[in-house]
PDB file of N, CA and C in Angstrom:
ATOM      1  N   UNK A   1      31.568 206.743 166.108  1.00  0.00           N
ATOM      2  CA  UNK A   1      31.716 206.255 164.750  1.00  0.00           C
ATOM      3  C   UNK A   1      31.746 204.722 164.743  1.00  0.00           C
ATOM      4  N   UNK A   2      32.011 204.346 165.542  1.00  0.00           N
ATOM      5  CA  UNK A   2      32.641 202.710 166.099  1.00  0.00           C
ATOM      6  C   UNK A   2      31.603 202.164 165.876  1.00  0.00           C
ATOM      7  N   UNK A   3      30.585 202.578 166.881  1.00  0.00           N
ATOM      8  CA  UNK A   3      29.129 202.090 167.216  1.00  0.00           C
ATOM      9  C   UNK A   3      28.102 202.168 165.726  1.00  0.00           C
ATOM     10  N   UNK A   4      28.012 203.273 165.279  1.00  0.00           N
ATOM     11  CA  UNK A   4      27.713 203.201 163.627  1.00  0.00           C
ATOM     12  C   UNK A   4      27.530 202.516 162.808  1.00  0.00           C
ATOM     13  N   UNK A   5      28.912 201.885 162.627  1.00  0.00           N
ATOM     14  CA  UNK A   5      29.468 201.096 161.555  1.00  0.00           C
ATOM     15  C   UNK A   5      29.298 199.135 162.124  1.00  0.00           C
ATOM     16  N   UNK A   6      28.720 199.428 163.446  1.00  0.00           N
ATOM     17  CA  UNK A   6      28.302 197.931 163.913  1.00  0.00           C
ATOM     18  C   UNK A   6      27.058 197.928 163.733  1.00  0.00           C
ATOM     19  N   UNK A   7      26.045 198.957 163.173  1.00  0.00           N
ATOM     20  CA  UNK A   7      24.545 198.878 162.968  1.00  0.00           C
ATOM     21  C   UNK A   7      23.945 198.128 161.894  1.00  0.00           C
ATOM     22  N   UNK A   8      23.640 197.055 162.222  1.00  0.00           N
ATOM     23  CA  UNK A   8      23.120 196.175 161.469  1.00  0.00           C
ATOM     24  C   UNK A   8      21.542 196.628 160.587  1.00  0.00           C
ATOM     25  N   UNK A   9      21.647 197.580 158.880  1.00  0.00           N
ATOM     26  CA  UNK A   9      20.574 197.706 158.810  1.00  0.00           C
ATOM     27  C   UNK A   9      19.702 196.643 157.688  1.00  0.00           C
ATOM     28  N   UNK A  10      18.367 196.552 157.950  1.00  0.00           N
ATOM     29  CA  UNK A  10      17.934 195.701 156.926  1.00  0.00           C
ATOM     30  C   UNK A  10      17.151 196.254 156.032  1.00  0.00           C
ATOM     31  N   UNK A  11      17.243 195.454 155.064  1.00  0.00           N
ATOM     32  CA  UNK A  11      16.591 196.835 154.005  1.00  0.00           C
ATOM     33  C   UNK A  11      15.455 195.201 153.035  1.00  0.00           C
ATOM     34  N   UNK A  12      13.711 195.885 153.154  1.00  0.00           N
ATOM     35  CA  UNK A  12      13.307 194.219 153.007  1.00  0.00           C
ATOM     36  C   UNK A  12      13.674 193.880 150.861  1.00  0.00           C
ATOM     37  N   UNK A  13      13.116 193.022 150.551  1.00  0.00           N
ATOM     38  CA  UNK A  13      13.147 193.093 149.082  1.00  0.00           C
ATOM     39  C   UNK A  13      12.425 194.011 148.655  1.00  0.00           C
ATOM     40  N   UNK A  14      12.798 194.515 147.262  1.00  0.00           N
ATOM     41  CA  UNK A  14      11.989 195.565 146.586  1.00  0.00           C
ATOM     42  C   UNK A  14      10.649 194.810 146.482  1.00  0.00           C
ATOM     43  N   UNK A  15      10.427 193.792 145.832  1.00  0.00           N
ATOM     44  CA  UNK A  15       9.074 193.440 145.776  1.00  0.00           C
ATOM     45  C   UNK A  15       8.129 193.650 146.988  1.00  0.00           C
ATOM     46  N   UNK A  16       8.379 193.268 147.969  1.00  0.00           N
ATOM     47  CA  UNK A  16       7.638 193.559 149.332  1.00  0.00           C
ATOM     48  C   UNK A  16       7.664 195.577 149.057  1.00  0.00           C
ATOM     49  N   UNK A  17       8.037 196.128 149.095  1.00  0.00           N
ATOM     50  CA  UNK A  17       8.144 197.340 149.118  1.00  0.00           C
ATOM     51  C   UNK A  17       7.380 198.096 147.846  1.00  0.00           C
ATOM     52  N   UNK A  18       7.441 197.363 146.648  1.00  0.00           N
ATOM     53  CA  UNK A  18       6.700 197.619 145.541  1.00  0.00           C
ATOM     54  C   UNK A  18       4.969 197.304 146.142  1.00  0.00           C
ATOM     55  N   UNK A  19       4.682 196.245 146.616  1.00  0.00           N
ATOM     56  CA  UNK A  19       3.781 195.843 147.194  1.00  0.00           C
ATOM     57  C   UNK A  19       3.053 196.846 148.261  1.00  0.00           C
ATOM     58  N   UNK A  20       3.742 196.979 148.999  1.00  0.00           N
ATOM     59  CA  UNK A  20       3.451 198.057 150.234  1.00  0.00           C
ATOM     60  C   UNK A  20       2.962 199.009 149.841  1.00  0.00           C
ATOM     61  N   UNK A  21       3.910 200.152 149.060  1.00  0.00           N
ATOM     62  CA  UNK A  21       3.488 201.101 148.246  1.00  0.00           C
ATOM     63  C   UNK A  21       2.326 201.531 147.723  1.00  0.00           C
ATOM     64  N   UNK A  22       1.745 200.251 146.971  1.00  0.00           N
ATOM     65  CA  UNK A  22       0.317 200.202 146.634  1.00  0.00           C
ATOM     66  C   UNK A  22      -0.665 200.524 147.657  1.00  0.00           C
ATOM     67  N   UNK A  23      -0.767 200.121 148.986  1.00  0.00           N
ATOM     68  CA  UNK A  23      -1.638 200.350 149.557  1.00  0.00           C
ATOM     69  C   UNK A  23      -0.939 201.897 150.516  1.00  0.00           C
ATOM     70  N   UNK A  24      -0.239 201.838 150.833  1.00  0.00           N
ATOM     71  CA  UNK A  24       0.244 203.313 151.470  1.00  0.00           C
ATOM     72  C   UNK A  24       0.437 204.318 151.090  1.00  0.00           C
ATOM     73  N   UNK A  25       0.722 204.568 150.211  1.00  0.00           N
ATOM     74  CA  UNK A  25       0.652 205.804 149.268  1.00  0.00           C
ATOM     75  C   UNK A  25      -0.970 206.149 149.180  1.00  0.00           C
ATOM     76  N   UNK A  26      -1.920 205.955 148.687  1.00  0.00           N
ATOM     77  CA  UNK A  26      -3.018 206.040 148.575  1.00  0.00           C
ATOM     78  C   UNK A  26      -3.531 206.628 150.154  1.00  0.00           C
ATOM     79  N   UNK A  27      -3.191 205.827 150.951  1.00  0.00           N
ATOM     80  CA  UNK A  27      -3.970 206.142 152.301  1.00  0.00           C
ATOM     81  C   UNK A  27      -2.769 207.524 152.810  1.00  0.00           C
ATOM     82  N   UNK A  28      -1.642 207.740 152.238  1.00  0.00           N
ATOM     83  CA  UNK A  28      -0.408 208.552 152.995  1.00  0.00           C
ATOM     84  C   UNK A  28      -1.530 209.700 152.251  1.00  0.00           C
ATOM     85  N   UNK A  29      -2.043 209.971 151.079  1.00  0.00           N
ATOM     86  CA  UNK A  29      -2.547 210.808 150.364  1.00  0.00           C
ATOM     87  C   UNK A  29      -3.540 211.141 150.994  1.00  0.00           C
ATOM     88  N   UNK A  30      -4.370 209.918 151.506  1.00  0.00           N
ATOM     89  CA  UNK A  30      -6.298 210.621 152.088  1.00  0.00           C
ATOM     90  C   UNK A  30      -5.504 211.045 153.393  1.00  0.00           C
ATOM     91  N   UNK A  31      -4.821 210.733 154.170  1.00  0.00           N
ATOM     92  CA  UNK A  31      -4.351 211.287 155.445  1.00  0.00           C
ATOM     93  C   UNK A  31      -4.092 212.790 155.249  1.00  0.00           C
ATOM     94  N   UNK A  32      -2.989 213.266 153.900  1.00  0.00           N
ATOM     95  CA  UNK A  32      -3.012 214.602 154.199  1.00  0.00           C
ATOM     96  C   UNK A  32      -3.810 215.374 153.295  1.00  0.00           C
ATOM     97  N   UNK A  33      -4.912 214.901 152.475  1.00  0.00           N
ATOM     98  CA  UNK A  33      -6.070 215.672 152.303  1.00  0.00           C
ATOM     99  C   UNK A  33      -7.431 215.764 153.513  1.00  0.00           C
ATOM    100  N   UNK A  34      -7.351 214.475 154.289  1.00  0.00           N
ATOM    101  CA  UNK A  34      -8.203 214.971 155.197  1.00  0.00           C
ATOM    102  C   UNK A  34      -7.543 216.152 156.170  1.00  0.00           C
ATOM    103  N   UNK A  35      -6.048 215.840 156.666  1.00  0.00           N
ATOM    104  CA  UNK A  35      -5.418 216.704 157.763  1.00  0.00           C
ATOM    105  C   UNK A  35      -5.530 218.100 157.128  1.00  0.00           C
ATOM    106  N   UNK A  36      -5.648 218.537 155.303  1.00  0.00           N
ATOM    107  CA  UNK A  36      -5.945 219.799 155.178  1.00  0.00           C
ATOM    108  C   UNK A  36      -7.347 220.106 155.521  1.00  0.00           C
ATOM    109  N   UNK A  37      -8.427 219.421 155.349  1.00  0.00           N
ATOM    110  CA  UNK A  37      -9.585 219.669 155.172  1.00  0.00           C
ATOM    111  C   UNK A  37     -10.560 220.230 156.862  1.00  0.00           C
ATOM    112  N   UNK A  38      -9.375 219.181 157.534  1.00  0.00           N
ATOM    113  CA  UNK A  38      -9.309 219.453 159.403  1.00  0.00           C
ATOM    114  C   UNK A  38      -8.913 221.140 159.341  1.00  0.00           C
ATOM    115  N   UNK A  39      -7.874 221.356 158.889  1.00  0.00           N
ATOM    116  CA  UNK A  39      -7.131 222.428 159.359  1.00  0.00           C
ATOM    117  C   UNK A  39      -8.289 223.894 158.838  1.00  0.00           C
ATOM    118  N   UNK A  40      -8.657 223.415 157.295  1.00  0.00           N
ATOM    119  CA  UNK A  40      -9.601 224.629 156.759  1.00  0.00           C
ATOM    120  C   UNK A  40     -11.187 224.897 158.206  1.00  0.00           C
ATOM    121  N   UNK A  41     -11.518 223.508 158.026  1.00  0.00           N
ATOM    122  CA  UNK A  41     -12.334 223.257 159.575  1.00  0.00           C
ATOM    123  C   UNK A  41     -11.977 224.179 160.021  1.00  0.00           C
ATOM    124  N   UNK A  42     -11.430 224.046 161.079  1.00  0.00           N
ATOM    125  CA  UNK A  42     -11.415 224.660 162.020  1.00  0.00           C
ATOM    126  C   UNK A  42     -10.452 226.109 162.285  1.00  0.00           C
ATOM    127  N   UNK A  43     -10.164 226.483 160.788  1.00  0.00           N
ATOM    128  CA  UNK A  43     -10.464 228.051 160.386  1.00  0.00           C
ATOM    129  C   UNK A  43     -11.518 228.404 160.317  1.00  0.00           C
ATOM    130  N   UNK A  44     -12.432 227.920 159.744  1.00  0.00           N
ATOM    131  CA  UNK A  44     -14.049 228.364 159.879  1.00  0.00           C
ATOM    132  C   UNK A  44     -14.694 227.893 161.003  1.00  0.00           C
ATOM    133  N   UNK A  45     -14.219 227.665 161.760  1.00  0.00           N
ATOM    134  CA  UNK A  45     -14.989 227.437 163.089  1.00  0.00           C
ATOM    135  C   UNK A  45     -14.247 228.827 163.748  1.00  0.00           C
ATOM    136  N   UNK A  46     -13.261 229.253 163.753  1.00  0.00           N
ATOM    137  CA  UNK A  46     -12.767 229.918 164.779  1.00  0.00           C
ATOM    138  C   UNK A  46     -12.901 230.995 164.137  1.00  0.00           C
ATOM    139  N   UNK A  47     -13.290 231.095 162.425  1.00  0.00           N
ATOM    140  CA  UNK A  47     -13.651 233.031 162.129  1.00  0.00           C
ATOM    141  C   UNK A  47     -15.434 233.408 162.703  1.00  0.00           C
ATOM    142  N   UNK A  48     -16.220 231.841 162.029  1.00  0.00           N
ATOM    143  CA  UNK A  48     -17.211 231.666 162.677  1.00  0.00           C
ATOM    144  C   UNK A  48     -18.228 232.098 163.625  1.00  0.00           C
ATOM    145  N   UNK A  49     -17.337 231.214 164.761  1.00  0.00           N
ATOM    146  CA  UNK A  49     -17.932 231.026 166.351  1.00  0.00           C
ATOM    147  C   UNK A  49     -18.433 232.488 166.967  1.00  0.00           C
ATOM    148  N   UNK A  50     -16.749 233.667 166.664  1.00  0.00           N
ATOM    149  CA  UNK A  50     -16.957 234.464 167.760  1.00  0.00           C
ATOM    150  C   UNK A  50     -18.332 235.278 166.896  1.00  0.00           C
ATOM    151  N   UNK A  51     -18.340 235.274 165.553  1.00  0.00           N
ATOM    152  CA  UNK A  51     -19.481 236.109 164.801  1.00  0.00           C
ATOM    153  C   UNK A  51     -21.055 236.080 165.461  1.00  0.00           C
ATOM    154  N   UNK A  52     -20.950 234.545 165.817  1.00  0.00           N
ATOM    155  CA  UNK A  52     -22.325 233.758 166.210  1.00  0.00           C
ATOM    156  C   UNK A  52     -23.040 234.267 167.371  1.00  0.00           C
ATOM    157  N   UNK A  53     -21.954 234.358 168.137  1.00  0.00           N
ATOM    158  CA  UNK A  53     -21.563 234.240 169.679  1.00  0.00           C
ATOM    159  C   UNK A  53     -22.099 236.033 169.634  1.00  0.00           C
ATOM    160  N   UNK A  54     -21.290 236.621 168.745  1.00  0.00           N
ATOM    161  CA  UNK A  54     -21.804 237.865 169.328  1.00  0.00           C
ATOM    162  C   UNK A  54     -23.039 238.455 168.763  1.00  0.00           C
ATOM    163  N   UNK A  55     -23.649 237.222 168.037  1.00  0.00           N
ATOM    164  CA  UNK A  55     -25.077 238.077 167.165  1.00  0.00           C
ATOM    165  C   UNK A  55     -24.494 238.893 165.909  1.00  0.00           C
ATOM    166  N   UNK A  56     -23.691 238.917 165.730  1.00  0.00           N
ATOM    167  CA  UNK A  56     -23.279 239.523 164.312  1.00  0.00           C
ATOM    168  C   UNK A  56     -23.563 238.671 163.034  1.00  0.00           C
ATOM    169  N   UNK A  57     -23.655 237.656 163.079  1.00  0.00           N
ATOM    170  CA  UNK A  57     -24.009 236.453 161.892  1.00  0.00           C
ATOM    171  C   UNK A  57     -24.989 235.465 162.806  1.00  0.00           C
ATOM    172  N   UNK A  58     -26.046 235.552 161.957  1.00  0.00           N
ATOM    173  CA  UNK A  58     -27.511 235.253 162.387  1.00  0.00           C
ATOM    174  C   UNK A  58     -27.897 233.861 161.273  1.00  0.00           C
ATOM    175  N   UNK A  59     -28.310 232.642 162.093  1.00  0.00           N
ATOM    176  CA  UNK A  59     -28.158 231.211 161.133  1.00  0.00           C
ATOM    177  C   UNK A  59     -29.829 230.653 160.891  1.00  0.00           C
ATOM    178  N   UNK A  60     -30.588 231.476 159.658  1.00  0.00           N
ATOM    179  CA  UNK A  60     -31.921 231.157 159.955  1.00  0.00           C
ATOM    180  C   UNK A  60     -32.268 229.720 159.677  1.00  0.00           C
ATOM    181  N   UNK A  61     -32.506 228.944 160.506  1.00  0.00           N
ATOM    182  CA  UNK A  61     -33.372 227.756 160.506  1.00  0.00           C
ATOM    183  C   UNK A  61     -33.706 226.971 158.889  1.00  0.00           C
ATOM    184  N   UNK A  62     -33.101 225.739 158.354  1.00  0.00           N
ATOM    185  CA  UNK A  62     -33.368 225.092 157.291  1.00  0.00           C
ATOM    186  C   UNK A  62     -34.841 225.060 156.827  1.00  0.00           C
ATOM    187  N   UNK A  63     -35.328 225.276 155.903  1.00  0.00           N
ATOM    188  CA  UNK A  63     -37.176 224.878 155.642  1.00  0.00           C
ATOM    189  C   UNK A  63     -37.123 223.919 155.310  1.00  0.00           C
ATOM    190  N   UNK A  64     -38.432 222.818 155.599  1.00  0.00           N
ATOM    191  CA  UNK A  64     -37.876 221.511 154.701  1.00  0.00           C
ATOM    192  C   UNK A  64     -39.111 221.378 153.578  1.00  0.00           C
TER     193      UNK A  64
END
């Protein structure tokens, strides 16, 4: 408890933090829409693959 109460914390001005905000929030957001978009990935890679793999789902060639 001793040690605790000698912890020096700093806390910066709100303005700096109002500031910050602006740009981190935005990117905190694309981080966990990409980390969902990863995760759907590679659900469809792994219902996918084994389909491919065993000739059960057949991928005909794009025409151009």
């Amino acid at each position: 408890k001793d040690d605790m109460q000698r912890i020096e914390i700093l806390c910066p001005p709100s303005q700096l933090i109002t500031d910050a905000e602006k740009y981190l929030v935005p990117i905190h957001y694309e981080i966990k829409n990409l980390t969902r978009q990863i995760k759907n990935l590679l659900r469809t890679r792994d219902l996918l693959l084994p389909r491919l793999l065993s000739g059960q789902t057949v991928v005909e060639p794009e025409e151009n």
